[in-house]
Structure formats: C-alpha cells, structure tokens
C-alpha atoms as a PDB file:
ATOM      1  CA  UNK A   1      23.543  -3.736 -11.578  1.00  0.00           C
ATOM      2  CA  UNK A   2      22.853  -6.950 -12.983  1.00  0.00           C
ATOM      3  CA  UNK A   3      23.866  -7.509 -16.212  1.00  0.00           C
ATOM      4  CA  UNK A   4      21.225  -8.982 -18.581  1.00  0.00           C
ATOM      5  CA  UNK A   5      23.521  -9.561 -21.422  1.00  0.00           C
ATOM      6  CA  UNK A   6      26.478 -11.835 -22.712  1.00  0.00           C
ATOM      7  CA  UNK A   7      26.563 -15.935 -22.082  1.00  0.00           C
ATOM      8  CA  UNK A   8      25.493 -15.281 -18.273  1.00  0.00           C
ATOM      9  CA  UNK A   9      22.384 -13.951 -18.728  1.00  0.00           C
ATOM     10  CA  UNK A  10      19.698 -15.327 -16.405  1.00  0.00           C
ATOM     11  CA  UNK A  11      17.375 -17.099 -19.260  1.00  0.00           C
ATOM     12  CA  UNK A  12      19.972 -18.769 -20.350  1.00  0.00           C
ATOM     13  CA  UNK A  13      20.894 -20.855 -17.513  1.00  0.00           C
ATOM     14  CA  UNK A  14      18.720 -22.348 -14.207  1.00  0.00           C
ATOM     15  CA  UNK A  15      19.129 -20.057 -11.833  1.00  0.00           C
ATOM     16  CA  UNK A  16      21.823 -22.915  -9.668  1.00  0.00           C
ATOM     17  CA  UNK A  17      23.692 -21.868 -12.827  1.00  0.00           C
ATOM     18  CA  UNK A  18      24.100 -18.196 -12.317  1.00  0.00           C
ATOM     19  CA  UNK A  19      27.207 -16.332 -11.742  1.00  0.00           C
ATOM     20  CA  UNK A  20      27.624 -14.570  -8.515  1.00  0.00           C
ATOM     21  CA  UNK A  21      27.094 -11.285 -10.287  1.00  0.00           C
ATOM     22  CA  UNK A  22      23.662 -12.094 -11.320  1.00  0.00           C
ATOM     23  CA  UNK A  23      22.036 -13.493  -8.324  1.00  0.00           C
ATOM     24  CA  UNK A  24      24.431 -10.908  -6.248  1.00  0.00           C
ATOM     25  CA  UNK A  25      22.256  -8.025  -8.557  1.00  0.00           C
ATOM     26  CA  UNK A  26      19.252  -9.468  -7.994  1.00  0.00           C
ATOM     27  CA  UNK A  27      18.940  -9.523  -4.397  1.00  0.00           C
ATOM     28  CA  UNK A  28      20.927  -6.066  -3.901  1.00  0.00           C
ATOM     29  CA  UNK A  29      18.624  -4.350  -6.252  1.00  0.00           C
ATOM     30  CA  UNK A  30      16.443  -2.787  -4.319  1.00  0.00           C
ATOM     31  CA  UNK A  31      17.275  -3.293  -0.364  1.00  0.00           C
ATOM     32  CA  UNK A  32      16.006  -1.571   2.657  1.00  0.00           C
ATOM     33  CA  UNK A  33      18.897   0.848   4.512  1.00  0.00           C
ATOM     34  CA  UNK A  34      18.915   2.724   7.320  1.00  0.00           C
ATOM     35  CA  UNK A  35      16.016   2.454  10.059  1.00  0.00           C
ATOM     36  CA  UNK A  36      13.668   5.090  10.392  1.00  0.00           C
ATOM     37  CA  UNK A  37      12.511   4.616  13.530  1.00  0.00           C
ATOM     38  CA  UNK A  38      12.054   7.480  15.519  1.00  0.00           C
ATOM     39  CA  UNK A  39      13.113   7.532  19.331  1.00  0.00           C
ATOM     40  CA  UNK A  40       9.661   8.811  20.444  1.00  0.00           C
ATOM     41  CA  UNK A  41       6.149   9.849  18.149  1.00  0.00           C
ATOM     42  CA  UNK A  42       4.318  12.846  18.196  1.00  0.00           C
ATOM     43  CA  UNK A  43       2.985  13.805  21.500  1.00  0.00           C
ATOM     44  CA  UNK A  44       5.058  11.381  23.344  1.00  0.00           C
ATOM     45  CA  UNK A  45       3.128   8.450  21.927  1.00  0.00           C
ATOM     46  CA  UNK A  46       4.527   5.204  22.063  1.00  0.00           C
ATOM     47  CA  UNK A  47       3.583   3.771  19.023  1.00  0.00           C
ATOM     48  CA  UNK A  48       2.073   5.271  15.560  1.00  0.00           C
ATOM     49  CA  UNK A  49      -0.771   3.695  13.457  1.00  0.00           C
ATOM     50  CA  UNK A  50      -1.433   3.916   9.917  1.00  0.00           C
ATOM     51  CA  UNK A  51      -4.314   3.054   8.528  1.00  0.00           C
ATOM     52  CA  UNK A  52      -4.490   2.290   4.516  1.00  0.00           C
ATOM     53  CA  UNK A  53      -7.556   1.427   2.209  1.00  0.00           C
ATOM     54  CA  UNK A  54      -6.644   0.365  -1.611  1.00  0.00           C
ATOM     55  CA  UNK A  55      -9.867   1.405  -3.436  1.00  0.00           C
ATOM     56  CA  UNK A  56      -9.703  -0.773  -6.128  1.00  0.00           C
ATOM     57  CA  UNK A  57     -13.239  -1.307  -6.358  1.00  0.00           C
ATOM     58  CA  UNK A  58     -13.518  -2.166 -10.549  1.00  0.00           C
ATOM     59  CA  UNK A  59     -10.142  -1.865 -11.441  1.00  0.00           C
ATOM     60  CA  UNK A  60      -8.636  -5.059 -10.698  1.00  0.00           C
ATOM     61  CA  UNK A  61     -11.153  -7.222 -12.893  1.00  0.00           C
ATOM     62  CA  UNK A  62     -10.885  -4.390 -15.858  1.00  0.00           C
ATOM     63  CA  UNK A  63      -7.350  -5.732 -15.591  1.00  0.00           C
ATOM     64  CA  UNK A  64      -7.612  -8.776 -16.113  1.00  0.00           C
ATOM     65  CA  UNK A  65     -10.421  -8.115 -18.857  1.00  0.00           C
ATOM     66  CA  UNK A  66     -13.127  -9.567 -16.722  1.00  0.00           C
ATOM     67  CA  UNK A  67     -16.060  -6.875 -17.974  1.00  0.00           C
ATOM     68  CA  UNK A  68     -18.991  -8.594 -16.812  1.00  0.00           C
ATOM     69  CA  UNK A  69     -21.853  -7.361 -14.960  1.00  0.00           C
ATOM     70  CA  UNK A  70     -21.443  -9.867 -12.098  1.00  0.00           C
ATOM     71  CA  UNK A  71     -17.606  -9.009 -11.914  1.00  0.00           C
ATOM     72  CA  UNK A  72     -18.428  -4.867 -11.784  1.00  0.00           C
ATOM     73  CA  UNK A  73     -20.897  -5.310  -9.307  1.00  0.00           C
ATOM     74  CA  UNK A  74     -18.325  -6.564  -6.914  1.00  0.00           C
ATOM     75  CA  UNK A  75     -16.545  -3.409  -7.798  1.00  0.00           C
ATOM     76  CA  UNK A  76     -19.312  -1.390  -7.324  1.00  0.00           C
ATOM     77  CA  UNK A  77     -19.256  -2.337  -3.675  1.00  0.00           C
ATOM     78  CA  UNK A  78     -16.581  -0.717  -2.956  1.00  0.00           C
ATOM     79  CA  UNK A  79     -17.465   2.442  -4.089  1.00  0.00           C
ATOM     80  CA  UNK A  80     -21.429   2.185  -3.591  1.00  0.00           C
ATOM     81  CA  UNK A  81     -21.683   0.530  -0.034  1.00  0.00           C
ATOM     82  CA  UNK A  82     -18.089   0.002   1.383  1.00  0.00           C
ATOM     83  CA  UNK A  83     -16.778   3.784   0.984  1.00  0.00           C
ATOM     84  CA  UNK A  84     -19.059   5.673   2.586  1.00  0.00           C
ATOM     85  CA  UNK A  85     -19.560   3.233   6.061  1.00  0.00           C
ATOM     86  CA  UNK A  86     -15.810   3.136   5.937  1.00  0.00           C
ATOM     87  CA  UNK A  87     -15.594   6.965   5.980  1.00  0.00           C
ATOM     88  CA  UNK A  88     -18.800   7.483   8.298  1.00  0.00           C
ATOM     89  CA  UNK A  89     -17.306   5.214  10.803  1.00  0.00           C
ATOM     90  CA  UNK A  90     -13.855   7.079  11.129  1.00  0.00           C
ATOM     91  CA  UNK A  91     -15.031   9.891  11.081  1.00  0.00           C
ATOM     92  CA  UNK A  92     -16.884   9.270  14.406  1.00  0.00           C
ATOM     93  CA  UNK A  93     -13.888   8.189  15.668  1.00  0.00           C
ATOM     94  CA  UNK A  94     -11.484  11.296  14.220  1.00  0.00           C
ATOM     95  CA  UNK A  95      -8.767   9.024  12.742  1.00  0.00           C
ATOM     96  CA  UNK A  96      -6.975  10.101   9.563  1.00  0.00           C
ATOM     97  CA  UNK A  97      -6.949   7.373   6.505  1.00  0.00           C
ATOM     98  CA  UNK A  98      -4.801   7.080   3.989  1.00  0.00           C
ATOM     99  CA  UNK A  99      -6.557   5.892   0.716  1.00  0.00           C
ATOM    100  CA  UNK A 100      -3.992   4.427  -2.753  1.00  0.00           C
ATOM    101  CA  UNK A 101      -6.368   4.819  -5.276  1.00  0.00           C
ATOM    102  CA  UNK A 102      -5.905   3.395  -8.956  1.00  0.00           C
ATOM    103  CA  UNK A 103      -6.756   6.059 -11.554  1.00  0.00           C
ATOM    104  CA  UNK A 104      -9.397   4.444 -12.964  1.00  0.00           C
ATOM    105  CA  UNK A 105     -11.218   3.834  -9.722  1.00  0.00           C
ATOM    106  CA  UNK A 106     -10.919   7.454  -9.031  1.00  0.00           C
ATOM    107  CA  UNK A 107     -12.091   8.384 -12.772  1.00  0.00           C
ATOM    108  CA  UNK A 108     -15.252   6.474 -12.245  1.00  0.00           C
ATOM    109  CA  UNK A 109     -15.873   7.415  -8.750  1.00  0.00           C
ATOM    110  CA  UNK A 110     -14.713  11.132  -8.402  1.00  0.00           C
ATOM    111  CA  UNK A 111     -16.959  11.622  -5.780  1.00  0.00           C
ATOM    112  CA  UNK A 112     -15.051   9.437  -3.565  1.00  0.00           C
ATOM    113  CA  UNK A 113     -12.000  11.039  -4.171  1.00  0.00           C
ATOM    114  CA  UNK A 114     -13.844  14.396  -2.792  1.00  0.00           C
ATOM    115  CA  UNK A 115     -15.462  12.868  -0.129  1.00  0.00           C
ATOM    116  CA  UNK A 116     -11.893  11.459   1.586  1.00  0.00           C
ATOM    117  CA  UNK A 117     -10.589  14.716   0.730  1.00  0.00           C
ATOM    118  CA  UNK A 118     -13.597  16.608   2.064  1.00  0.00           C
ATOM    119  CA  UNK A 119     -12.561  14.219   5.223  1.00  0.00           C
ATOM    120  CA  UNK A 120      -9.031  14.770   5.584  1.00  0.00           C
ATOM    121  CA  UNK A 121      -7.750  11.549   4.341  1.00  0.00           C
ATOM    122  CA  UNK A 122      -4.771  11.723   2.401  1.00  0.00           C
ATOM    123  CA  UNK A 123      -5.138  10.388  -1.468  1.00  0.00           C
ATOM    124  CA  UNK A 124      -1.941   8.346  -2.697  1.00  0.00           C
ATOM    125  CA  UNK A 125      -0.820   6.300  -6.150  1.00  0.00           C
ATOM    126  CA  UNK A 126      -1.759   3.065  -6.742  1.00  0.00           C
ATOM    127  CA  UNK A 127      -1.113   2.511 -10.309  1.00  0.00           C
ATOM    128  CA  UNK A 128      -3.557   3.289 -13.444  1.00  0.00           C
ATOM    129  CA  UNK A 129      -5.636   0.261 -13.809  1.00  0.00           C
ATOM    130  CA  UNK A 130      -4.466  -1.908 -10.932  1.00  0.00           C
ATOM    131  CA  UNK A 131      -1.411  -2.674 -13.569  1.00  0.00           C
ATOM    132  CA  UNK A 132       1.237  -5.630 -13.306  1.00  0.00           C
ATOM    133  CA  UNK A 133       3.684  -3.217 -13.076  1.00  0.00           C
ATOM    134  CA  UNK A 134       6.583  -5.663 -13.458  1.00  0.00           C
ATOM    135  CA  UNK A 135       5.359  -7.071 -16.754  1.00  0.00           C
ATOM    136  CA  UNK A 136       5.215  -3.579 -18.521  1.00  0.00           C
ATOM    137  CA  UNK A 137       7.720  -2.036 -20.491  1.00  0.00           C
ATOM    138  CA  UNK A 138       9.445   1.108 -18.801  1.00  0.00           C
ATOM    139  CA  UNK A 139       8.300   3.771 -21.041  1.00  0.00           C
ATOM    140  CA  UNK A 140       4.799   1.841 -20.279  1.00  0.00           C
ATOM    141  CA  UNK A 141       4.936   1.949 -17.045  1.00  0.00           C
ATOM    142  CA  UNK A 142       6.381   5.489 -16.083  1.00  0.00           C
ATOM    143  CA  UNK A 143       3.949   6.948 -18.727  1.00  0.00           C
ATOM    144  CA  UNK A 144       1.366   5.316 -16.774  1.00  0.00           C
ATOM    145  CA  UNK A 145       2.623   6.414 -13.804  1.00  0.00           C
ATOM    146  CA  UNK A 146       2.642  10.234 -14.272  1.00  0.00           C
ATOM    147  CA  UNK A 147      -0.848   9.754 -16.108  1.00  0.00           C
ATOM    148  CA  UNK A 148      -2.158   8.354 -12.754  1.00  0.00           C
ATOM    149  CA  UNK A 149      -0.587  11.134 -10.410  1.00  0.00           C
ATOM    150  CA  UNK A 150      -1.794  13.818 -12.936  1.00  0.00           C
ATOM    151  CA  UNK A 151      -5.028  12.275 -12.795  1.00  0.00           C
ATOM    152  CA  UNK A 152      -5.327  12.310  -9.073  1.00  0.00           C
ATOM    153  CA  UNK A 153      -4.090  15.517  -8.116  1.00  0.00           C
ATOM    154  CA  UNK A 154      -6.443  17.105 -10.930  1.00  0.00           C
ATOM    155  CA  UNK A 155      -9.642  15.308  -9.037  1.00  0.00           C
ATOM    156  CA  UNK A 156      -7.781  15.682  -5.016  1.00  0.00           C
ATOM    157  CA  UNK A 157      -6.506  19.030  -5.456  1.00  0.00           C
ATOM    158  CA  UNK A 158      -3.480  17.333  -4.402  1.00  0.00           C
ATOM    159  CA  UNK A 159      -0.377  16.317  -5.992  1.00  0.00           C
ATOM    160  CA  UNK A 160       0.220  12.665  -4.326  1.00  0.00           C
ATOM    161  CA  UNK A 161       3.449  11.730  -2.167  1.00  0.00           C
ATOM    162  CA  UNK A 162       2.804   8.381  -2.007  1.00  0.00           C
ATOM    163  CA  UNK A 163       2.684   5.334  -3.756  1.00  0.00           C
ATOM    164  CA  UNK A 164       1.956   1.718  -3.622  1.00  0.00           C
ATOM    165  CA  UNK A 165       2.570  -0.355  -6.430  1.00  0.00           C
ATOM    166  CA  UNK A 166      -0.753  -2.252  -7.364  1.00  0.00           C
ATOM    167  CA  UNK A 167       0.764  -5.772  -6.867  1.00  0.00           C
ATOM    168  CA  UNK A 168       3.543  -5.015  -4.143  1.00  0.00           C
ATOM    169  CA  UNK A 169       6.073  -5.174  -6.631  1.00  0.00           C
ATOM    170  CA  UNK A 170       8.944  -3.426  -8.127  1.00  0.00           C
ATOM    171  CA  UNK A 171      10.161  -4.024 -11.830  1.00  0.00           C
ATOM    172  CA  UNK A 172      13.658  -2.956 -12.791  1.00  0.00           C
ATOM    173  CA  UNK A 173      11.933   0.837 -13.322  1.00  0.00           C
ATOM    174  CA  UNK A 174       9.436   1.043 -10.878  1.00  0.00           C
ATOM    175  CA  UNK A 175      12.308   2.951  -8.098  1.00  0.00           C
ATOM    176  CA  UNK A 176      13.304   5.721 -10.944  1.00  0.00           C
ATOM    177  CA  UNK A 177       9.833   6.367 -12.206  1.00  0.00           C
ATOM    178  CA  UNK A 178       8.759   6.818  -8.300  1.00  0.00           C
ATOM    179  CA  UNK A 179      12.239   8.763  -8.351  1.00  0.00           C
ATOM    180  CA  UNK A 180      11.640  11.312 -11.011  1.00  0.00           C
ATOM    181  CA  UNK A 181       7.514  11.510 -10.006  1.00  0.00           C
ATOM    182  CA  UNK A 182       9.152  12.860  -6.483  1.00  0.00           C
ATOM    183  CA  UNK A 183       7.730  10.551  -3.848  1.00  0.00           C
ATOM    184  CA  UNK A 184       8.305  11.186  -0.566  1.00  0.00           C
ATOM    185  CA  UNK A 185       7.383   7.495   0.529  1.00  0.00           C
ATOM    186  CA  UNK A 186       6.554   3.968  -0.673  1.00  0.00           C
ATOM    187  CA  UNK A 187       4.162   1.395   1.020  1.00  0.00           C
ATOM    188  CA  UNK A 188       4.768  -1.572  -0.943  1.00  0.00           C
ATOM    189  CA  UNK A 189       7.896  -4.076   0.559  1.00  0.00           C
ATOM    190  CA  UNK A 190       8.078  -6.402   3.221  1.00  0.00           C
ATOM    191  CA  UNK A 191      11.790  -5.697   4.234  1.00  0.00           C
ATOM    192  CA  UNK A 192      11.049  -4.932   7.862  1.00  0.00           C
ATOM    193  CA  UNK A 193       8.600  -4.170  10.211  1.00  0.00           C
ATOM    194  CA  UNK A 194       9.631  -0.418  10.672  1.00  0.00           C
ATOM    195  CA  UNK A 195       9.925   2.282   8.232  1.00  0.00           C
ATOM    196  CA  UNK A 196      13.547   2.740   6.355  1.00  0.00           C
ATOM    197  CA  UNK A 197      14.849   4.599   3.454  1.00  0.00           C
ATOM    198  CA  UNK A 198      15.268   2.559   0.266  1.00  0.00           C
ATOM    199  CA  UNK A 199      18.652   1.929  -1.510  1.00  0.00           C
ATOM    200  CA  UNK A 200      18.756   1.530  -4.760  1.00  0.00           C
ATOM    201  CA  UNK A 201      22.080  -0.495  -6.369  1.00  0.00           C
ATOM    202  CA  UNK A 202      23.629   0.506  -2.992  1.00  0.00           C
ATOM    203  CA  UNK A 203      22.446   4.490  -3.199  1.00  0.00           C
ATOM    204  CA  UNK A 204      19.993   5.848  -0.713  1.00  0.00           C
ATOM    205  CA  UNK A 205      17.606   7.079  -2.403  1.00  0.00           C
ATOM    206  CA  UNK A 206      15.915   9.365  -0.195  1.00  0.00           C
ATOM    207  CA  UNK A 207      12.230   7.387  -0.176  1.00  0.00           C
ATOM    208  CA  UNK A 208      10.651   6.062   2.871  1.00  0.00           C
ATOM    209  CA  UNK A 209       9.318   3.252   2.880  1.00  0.00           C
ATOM    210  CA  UNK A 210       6.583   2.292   5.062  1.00  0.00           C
ATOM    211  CA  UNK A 211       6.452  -1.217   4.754  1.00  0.00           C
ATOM    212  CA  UNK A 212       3.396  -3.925   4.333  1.00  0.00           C
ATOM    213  CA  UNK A 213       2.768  -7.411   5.011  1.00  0.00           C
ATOM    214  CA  UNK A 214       0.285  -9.752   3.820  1.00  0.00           C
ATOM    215  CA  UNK A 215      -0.022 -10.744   7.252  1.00  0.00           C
ATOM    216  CA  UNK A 216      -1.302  -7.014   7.592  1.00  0.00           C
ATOM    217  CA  UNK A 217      -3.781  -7.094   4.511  1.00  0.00           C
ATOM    218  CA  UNK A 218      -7.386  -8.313   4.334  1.00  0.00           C
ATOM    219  CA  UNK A 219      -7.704  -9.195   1.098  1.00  0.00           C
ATOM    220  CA  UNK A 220      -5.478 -12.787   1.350  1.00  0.00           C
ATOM    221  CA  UNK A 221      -7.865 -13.996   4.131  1.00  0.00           C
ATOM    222  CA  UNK A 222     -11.184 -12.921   2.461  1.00  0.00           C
ATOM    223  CA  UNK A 223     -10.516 -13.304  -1.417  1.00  0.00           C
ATOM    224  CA  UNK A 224     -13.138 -14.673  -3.746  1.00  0.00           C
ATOM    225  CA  UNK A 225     -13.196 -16.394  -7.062  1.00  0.00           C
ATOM    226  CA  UNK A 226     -15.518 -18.354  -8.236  1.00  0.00           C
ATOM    227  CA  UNK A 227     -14.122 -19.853 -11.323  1.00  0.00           C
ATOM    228  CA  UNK A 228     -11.185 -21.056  -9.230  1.00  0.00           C
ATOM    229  CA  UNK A 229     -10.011 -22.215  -6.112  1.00  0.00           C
ATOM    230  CA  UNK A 230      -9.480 -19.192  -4.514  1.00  0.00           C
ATOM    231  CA  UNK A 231     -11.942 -18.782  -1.442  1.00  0.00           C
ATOM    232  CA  UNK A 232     -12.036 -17.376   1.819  1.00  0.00           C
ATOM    233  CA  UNK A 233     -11.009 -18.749   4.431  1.00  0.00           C
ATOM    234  CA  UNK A 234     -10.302 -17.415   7.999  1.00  0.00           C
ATOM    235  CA  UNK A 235     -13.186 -15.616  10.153  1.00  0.00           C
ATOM    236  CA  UNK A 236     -13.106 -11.804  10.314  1.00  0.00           C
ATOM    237  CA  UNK A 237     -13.155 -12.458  14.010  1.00  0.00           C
ATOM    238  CA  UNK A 238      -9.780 -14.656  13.603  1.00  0.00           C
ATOM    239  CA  UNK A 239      -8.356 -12.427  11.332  1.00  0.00           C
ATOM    240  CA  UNK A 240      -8.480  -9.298  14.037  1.00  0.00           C
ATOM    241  CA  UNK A 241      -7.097 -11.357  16.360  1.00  0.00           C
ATOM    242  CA  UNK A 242      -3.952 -11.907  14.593  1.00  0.00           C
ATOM    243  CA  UNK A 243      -3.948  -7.904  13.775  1.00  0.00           C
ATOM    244  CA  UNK A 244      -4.451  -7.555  17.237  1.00  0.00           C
ATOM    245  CA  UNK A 245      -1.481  -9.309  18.245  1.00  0.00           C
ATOM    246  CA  UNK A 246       0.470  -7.434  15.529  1.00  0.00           C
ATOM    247  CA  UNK A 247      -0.550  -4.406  16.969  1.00  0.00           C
ATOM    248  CA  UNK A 248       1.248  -5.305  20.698  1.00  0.00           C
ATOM    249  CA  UNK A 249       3.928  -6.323  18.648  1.00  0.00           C
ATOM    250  CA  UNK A 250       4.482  -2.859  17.394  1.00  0.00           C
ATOM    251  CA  UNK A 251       3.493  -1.362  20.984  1.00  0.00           C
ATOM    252  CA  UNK A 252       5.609  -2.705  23.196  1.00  0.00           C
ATOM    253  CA  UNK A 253       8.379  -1.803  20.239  1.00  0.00           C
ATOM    254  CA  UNK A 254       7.573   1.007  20.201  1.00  0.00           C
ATOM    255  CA  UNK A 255       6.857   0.752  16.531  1.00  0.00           C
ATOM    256  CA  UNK A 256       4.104   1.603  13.889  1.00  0.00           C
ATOM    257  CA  UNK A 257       1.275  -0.604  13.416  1.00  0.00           C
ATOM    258  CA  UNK A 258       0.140  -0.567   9.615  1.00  0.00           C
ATOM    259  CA  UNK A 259      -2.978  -2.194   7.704  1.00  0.00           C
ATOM    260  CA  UNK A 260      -3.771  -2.505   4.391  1.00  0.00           C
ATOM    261  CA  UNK A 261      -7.796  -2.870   3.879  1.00  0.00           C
ATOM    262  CA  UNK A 262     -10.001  -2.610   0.844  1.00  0.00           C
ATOM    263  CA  UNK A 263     -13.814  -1.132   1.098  1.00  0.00           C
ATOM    264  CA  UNK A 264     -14.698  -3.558  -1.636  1.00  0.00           C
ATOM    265  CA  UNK A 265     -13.682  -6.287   1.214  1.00  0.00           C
ATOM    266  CA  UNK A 266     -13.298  -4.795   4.630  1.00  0.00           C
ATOM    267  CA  UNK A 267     -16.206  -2.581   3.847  1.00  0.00           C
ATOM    268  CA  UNK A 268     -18.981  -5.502   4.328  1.00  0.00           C
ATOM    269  CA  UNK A 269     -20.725  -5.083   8.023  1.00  0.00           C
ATOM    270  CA  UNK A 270     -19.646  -8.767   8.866  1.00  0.00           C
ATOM    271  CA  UNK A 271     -15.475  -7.872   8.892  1.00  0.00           C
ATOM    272  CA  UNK A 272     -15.950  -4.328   9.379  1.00  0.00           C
ATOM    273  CA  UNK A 273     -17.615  -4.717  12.886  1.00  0.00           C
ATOM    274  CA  UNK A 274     -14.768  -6.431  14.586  1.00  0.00           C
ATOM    275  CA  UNK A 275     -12.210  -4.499  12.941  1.00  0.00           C
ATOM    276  CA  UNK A 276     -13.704  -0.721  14.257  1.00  0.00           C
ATOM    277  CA  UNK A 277     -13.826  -3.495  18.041  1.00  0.00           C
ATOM    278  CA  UNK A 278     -10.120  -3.684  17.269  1.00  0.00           C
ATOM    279  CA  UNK A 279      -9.501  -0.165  16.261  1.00  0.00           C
ATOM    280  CA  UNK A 280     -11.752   1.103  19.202  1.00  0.00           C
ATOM    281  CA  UNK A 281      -9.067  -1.293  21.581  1.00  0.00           C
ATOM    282  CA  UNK A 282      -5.929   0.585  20.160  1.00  0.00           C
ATOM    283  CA  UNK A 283      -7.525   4.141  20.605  1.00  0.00           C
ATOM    284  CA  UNK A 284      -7.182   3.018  24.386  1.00  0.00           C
ATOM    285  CA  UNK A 285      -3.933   3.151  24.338  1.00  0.00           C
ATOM    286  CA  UNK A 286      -1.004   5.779  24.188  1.00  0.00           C
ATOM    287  CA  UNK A 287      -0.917   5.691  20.142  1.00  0.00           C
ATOM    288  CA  UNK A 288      -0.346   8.348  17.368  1.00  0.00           C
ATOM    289  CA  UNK A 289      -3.002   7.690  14.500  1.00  0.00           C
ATOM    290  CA  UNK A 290      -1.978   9.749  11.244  1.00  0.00           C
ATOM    291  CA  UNK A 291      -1.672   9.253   7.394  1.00  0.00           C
ATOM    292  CA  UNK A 292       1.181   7.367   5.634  1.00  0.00           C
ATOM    293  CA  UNK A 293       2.260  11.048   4.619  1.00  0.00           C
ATOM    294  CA  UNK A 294       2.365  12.327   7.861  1.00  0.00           C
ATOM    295  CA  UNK A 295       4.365   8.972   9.220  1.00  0.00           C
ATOM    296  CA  UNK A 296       6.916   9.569   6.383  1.00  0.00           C
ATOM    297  CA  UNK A 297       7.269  13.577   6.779  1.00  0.00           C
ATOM    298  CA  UNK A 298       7.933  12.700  10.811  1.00  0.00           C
ATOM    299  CA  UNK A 299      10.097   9.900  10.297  1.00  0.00           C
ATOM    300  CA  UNK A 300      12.227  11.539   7.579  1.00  0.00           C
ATOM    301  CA  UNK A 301      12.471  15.013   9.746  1.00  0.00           C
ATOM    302  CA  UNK A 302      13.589  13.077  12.763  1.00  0.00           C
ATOM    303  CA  UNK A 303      16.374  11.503  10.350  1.00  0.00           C
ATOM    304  CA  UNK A 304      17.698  14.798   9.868  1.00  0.00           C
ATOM    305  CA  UNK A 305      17.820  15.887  13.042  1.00  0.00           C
END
C-alpha cells in the first residue's frame, strides 16, 4: 500500500523525488489480472457486444452548480427527446442495453428507469450526482454510494451489479466501497481491451471489469461548452467510422466490442442515424449482443470452469 505518511510522503517531494515505495504503490494499486476472455460466446458467436448509455441528462451541470435554465434544458434532452428514440430504436432491433444511471437522474426521471426496465435493459450505478468520486472523503463517498444503489433498486425493482464510476476514476476507496456494495462487475478502466478481474494491492478481488475507452465514448468527440473552449469536433459520420474499425478489431479477436453513449448526446437524430447504420452492420455478423451483466455473469462462469 502506499504509505502517505513520514518524510516520503508524496506532497512533500516532486514526484522525480519519490521513493520506490511510493510510485511502486501507486501504479500497483489497482491493476488488471487475469484475462477473462472466454474461448468461444454464447451460441458459438465470435465476438460479444455491449452496448452502454450513461443517462446523465441534468446531473452533471447540478454538479458543478450550473442551475440555469439553459444548462437543464440540455439535460432535459436526454430524458425528454434522447431516451425514448434511443429505446424505440432498439427495440426494433431486439438488442439488450445496459443503462449507468446517476441517482439523481433517475430521481427526476423515474419513468425512464421503468421504461428500460419495462424493456429489458439492465439498470447499473453511476454515482449520486455525477460525483468526483476521487475528491470525496471515504465515508462521503461510500455513503453516497449505497444511497445511489438503494435508490435504484427501490425505482428498478432491481438491486444493481454494476457500476461505473461517474468520471472513470477510482479514489483510494472507490474498490472497497464497490467491494462491500457486492458488484459483480466494473466498467470504468482502460487496462485492456478484454474483460479481466481486478486486483487490488496484489489480491484478486473477484470484480470483472469490463473495460472502456474514450476512444469508445461519444461524449469526447461531441462535447459542448460555451463559456469555454470545449467544442465539438469530429463528424458523427467520422466518429462511426473509427467505432467501426474498433468493432473488426474485436471480431477478428474474437473479443467484445463495447460503447459508451449518452441520450443527452448520441440521442440527437444527426449522430444517432449513423450509429443504428453501424449497429445495423454488426447485427450482420456472427455477434452475441447482451448487457454488461450478462457479459460479466458469462465471462466469470467460464473462469470457473
């Protein structure tokens, strides 16, 4: 573990500075183990594909204390226009979803929550308010935690399996707090391209993760501010393409194609339209479509086989 006090400790010195023991702790923190790719996918499929929406809708600018009407209605989209083409469009097509929710975006929009239910998606963590997680205290953060699982299994029916952390990142906490909430799985590194199990401080903890990329995620290529630099700027069209050839990637592997989306970004007709093209493509082929949940409960079985 790395030790945070005595003359060592990292604030006291530039990190060229450190001791082996502290930059040794760092990076061996949390590391990815054992590969948990499976030899074959249901059905004899060659490759699996997981599809994930984060329905952040409001949450991330109640975060960051932006409360105006122009910053909610953004939010709103997500909920009010992006939701229900997103769910209307898979359903035609019979593909499970897998939806990380923040418990505030499911508070205001319950009826979301029902509806992916009510469609067979699976509902999974994604923090209370879109929280830093690695900025809060522990007792902060795990009490937020298990308010936020509580809170979506009351409105899913559902106790949740999953998690993703709302900013892809772990504090020193955020692996026992997943730990003692019982998660099956964890979508929320960039160790690897396939699923593995996580080790902790060199113990395996048991967790699968399902791992992300920003590569993989919508919302770097089509973020908006407009009190800052921060603007879009690839074409959806673009942007499929290099999914696209992410997705052969994982085929002729043999792997598991994953995407993170948003329906407050993904869900407007302009990026929506090529990505259902792209989707439509991969439904051609030999894959396995199913829920983070059901990736982790097949990939974890195999394991113990």
């Amino acid at each position: 573990m790395v030790e945070q006090t005595g003359p060592d400790r990292p604030e006291d010195a530039e990190p060229w500075r450190w001791p082996e023991s502290v930059w040794r702790g760092y990076a061996e923190h949390v590391v990815p183990g054992r590969r948990l790719l499976p030899n074959e996918w249901p059905g004899g499929a060659r490759a699996a594909v997981a599809i994930s929406f984060d329905s952040d809708h409001e949450s991330t600018f109640l975060r960051d204390g932006k409360t105006s009407p122009g910053a909610m209605a953004q939010g709103h989209y997500g909920s009010r226009a992006g939701v229900p083409r997103i769910l209307r469009e898979f359903a035609a097509r019979d593909i499970p979803l897998t939806f990380f929710i923040p418990a505030v975006s499911a508070l205001l929009h319950p009826v979301d929550v029902a509806a992916c239910v009510d469609h067979g998606h699976e509902i999974a963590l994604h923090g209370w308010i879109h929280e830093r997680n690695m900025l809060l205290a522990p007792e902060v953060e795990r009490d937020l935690a298990f308010r936020a699982a509580d809170t979506l299994e009351e409105l899913s029916g559902t106790r949740p399996v999953g998690i993703r952390t709302p900013s892809w990142d772990f504090s020193e906490s955020t692996l026992r707090v997943a730990r003692d909430l019982g998660i099956l799985y964890d979508s929320s590194l960039m160790s690897d391209d396939e699923p593995f199990e996580i080790v902790e401080y060199h113990e395996a903890t048991g967790i699968v993760e399902i791992p992300v990329s920003w590569i993989r995620d919508d919302a770097p290529y089509f973020m908006m501010d407009r009190y800052s630099a921060l603007r879009p700027y690839a074409m959806p069209r673009g942007v499929t393409q290099i999914w696209r050839d992410e997705f052969v990637g994982a085929y002729e592997a043999g792997s598991i194609f994953q995407l993170t989306l948003h329906p407050h970004i993904s869900g407007h007709r302009s990026r929506l339209i090529p990505l259902l093209e792209l989707i439509d493509e991969i439904a051609d082929k030999d894959v396995w479509f199913a829920t983070h949940q059901e990736v982790a409960e097949y990939v974890s079985a195999r394991d113990r086989c």
